[in-house]
PDB file of N, CA and C in Angstrom:
ATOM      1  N   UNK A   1     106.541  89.942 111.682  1.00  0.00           N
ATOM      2  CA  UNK A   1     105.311  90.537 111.220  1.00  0.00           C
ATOM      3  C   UNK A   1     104.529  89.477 110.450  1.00  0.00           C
ATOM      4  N   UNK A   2     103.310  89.533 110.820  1.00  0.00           N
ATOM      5  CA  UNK A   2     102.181  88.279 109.991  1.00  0.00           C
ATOM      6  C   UNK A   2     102.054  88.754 108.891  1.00  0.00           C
ATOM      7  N   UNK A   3     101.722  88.446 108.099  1.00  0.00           N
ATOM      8  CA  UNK A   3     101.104  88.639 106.745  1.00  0.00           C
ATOM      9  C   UNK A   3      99.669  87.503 106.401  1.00  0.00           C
ATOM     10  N   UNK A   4      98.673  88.333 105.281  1.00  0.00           N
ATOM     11  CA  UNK A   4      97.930  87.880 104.628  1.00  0.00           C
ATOM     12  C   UNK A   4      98.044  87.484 103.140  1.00  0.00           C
ATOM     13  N   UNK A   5      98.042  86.396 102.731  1.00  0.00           N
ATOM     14  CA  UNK A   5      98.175  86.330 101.049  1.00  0.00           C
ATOM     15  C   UNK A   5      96.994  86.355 100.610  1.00  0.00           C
ATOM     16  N   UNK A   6      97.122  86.042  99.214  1.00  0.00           N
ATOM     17  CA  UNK A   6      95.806  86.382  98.555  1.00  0.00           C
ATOM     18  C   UNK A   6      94.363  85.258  98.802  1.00  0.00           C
ATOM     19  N   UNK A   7      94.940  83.780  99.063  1.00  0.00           N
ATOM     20  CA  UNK A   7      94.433  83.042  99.555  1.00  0.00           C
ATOM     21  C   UNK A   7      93.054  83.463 100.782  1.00  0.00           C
ATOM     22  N   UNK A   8      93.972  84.303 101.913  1.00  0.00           N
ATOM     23  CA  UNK A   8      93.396  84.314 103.086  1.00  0.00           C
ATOM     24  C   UNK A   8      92.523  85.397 102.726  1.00  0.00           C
ATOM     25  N   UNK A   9      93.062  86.239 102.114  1.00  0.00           N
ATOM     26  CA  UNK A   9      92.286  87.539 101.399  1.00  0.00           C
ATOM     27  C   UNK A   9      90.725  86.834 100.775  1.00  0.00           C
ATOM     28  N   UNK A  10      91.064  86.142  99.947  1.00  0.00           N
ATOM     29  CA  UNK A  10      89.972  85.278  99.231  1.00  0.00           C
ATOM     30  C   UNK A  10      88.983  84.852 100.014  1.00  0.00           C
ATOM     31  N   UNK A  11      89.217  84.498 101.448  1.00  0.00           N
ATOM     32  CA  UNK A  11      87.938  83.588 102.452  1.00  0.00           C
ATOM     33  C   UNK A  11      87.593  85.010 102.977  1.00  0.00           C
ATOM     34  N   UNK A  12      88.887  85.892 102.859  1.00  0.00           N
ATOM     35  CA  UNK A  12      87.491  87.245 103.943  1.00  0.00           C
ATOM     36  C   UNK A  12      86.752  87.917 103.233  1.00  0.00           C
ATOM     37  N   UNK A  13      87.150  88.204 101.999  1.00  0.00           N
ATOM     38  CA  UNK A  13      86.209  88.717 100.913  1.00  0.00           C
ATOM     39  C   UNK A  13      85.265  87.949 100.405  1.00  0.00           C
ATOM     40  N   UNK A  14      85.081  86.938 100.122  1.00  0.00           N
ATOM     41  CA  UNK A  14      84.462  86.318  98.606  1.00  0.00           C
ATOM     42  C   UNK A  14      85.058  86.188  97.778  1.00  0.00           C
ATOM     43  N   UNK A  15      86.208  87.187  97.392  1.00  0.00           N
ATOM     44  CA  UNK A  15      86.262  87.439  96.292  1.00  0.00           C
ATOM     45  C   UNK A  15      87.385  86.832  95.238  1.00  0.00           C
ATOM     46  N   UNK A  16      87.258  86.680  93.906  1.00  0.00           N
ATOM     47  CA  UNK A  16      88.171  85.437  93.248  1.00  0.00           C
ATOM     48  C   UNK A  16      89.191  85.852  93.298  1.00  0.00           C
ATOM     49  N   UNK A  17      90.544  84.817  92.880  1.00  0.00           N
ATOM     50  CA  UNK A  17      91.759  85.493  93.408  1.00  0.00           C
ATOM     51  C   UNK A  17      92.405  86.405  92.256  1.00  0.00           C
ATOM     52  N   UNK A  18      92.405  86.795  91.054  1.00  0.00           N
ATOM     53  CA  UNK A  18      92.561  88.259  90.748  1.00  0.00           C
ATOM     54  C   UNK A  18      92.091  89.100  90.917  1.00  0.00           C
ATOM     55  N   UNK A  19      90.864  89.105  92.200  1.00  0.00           N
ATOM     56  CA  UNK A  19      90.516  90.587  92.108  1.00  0.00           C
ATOM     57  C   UNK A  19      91.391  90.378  93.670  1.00  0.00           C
ATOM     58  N   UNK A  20      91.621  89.391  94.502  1.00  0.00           N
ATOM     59  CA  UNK A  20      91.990  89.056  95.617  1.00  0.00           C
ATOM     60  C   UNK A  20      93.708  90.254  95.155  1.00  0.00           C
ATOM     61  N   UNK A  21      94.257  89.454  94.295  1.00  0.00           N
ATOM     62  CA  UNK A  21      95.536  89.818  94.154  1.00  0.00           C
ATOM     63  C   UNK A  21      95.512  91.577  93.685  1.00  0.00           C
ATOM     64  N   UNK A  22      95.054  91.395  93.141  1.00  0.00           N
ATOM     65  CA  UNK A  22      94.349  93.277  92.832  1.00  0.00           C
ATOM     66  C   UNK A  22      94.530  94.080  94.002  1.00  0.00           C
ATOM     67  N   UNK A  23      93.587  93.519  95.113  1.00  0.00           N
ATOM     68  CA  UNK A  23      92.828  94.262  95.763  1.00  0.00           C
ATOM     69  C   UNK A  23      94.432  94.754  97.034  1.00  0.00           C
ATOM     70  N   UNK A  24      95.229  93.727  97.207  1.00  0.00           N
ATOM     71  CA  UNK A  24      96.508  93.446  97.814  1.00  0.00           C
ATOM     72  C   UNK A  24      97.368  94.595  96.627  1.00  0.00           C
ATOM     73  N   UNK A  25      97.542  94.470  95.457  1.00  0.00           N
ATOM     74  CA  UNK A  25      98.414  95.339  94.822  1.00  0.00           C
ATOM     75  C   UNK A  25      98.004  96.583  94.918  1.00  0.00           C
ATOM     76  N   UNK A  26      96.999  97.152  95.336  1.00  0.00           N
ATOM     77  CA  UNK A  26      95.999  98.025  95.861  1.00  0.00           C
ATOM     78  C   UNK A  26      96.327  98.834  96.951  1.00  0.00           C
ATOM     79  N   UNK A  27      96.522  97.854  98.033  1.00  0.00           N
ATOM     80  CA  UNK A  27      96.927  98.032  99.440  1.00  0.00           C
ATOM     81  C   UNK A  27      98.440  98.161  99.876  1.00  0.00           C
ATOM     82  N   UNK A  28      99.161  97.460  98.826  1.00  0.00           N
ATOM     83  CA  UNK A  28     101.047  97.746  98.941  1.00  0.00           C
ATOM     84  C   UNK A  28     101.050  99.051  98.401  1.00  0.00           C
ATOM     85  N   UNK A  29     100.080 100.054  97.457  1.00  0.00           N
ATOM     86  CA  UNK A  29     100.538 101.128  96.718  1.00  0.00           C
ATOM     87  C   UNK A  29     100.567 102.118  97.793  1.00  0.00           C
ATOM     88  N   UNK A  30      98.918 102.297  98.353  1.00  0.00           N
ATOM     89  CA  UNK A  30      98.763 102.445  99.649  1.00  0.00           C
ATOM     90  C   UNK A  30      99.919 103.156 100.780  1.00  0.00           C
ATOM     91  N   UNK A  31     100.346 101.393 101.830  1.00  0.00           N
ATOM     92  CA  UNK A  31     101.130 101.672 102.212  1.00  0.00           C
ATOM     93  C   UNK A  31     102.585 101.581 101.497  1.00  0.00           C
ATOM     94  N   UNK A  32     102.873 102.045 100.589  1.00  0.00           N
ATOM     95  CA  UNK A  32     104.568 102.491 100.498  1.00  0.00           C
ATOM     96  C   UNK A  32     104.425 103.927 100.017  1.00  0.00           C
ATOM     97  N   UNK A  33     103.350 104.866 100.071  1.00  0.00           N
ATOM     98  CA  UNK A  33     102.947 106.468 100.189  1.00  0.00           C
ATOM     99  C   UNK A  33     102.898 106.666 101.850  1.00  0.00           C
ATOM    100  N   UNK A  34     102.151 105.808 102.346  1.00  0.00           N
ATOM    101  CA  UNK A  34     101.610 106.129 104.124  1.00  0.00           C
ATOM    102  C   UNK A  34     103.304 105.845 104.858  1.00  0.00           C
ATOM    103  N   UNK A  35     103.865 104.753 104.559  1.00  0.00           N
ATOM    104  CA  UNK A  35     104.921 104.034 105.297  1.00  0.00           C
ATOM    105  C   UNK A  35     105.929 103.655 104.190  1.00  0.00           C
ATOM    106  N   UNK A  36     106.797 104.585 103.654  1.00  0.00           N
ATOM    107  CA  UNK A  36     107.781 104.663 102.369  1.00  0.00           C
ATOM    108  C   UNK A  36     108.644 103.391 102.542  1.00  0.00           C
ATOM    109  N   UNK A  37     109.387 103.297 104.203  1.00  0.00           N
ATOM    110  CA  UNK A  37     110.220 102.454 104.373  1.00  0.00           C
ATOM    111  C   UNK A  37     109.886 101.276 104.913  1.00  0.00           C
ATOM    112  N   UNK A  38     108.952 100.966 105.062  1.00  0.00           N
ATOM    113  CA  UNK A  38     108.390  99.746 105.452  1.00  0.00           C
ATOM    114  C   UNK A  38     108.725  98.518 104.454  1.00  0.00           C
ATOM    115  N   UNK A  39     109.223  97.103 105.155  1.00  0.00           N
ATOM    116  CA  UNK A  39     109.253  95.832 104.038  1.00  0.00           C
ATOM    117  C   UNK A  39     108.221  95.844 103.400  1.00  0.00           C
ATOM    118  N   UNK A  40     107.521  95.588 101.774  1.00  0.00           N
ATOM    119  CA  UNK A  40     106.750  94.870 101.503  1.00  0.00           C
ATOM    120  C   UNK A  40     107.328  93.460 100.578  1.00  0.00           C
ATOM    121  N   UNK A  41     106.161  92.880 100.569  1.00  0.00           N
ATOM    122  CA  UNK A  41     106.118  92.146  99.654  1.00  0.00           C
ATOM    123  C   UNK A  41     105.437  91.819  98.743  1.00  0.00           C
ATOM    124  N   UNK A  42     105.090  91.272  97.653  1.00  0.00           N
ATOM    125  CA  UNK A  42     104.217  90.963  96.892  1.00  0.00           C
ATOM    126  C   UNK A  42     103.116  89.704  97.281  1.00  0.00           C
ATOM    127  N   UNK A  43     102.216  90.238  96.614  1.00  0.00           N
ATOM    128  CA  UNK A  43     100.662  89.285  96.941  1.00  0.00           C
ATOM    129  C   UNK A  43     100.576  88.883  98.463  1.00  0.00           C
ATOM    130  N   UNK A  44     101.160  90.000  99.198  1.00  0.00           N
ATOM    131  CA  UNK A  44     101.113  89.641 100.728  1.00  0.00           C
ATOM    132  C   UNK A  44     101.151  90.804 101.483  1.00  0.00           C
ATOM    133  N   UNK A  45      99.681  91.446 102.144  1.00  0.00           N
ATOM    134  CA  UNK A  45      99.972  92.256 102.776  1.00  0.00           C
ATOM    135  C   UNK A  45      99.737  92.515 104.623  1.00  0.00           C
ATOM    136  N   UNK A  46     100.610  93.166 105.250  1.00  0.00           N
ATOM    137  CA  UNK A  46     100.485  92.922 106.819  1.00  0.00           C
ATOM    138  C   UNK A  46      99.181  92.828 107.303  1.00  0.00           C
ATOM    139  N   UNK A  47      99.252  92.147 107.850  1.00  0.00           N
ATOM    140  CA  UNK A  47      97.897  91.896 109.058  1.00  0.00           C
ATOM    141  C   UNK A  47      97.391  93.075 109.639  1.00  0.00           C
ATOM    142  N   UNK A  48      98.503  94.152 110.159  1.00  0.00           N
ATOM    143  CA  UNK A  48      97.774  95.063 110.730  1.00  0.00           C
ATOM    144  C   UNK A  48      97.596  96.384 109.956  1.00  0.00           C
ATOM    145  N   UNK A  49      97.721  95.879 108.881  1.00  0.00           N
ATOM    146  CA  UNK A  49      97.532  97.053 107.763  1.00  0.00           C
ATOM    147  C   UNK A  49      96.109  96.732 107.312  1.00  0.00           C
ATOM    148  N   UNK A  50      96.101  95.670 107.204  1.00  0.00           N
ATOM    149  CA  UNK A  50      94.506  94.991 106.811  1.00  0.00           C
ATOM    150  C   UNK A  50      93.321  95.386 107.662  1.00  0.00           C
ATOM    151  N   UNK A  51      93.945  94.732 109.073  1.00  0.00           N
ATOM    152  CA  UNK A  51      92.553  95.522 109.930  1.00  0.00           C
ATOM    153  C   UNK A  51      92.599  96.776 109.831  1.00  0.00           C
ATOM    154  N   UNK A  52      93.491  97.324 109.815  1.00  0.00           N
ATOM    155  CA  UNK A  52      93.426  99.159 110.016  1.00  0.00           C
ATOM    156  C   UNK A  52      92.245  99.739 108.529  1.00  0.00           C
ATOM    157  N   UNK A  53      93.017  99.106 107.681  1.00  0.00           N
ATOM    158  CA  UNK A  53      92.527  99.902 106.428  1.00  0.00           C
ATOM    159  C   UNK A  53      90.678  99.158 106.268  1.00  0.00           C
ATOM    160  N   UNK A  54      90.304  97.859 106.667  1.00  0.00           N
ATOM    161  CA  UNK A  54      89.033  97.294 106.872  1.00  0.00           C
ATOM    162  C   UNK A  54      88.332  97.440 108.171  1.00  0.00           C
ATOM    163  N   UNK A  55      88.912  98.301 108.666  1.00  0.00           N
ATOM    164  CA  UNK A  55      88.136  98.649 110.158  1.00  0.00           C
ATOM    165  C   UNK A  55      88.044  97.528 111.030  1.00  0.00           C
ATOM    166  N   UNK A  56      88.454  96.481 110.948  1.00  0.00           N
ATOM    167  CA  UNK A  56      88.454  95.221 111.764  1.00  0.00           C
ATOM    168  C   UNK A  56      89.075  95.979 113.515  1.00  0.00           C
ATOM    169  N   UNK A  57      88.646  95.371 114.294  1.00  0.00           N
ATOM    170  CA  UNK A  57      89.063  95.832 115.578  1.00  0.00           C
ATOM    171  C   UNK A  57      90.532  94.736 115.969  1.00  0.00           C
ATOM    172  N   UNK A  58      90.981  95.397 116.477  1.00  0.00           N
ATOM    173  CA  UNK A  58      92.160  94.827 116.695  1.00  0.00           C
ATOM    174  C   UNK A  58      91.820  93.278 118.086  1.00  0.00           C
ATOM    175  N   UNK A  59      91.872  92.311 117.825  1.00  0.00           N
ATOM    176  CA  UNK A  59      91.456  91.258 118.529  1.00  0.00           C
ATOM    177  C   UNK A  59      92.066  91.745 119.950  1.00  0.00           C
ATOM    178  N   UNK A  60      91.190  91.244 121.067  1.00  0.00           N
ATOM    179  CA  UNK A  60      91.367  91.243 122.166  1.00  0.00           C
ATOM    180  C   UNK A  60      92.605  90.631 123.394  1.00  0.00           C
ATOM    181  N   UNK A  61      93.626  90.896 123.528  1.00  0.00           N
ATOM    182  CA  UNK A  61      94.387  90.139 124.414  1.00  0.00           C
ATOM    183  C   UNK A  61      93.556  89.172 125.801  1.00  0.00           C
ATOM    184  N   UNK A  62      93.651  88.133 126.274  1.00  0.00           N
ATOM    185  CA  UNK A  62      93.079  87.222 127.058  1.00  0.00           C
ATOM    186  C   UNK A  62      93.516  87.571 128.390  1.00  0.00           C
ATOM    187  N   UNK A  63      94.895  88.127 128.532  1.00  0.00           N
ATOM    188  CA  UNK A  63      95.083  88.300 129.686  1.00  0.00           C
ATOM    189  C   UNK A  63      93.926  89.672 130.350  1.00  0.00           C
ATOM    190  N   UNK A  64      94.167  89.116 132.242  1.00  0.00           N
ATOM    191  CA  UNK A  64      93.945  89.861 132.811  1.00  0.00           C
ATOM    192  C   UNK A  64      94.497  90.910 133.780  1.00  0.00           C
ATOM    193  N   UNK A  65      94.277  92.076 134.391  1.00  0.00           N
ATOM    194  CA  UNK A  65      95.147  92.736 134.464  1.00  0.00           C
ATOM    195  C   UNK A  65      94.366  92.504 136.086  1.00  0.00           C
ATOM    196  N   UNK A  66      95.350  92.021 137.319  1.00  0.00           N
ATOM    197  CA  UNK A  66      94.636  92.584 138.239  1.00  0.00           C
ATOM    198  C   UNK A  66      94.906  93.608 139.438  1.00  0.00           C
TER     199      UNK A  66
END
């Protein structure tokens, strides 16, 4: 599973890195109510928790189907 730290958090927001780290302690509270048993970790949260919860579309696979 990928993860985002607060770093990467920081270039998609703007935003400085305690509100970066905030905004991540935010999102682990989140999912461990939505997904109890799920790994987390600190100042790092999944990739596809990120797009889900920011509406990001899930990137496109390249292949073609013919």
């Amino acid at each position: 599973m990928d993860y985002y730290s607060a770093k990467e958090i920081m270039q998609k927001t703007g935003y400085k890195e305690s509100k970066a780290y905030s905004l991540i302690a935010n999102l682990n509270k989140q999912l461990k109510i939505e997904y109890p048993n799920i790994l987390r970790f600190n100042a790092k949260i999944p990739v596809w928790y990120w797009e889900e919860k920011t509406g990001k579309p899930k990137e496109a696979n390249n292949e073609t189907v013919n």
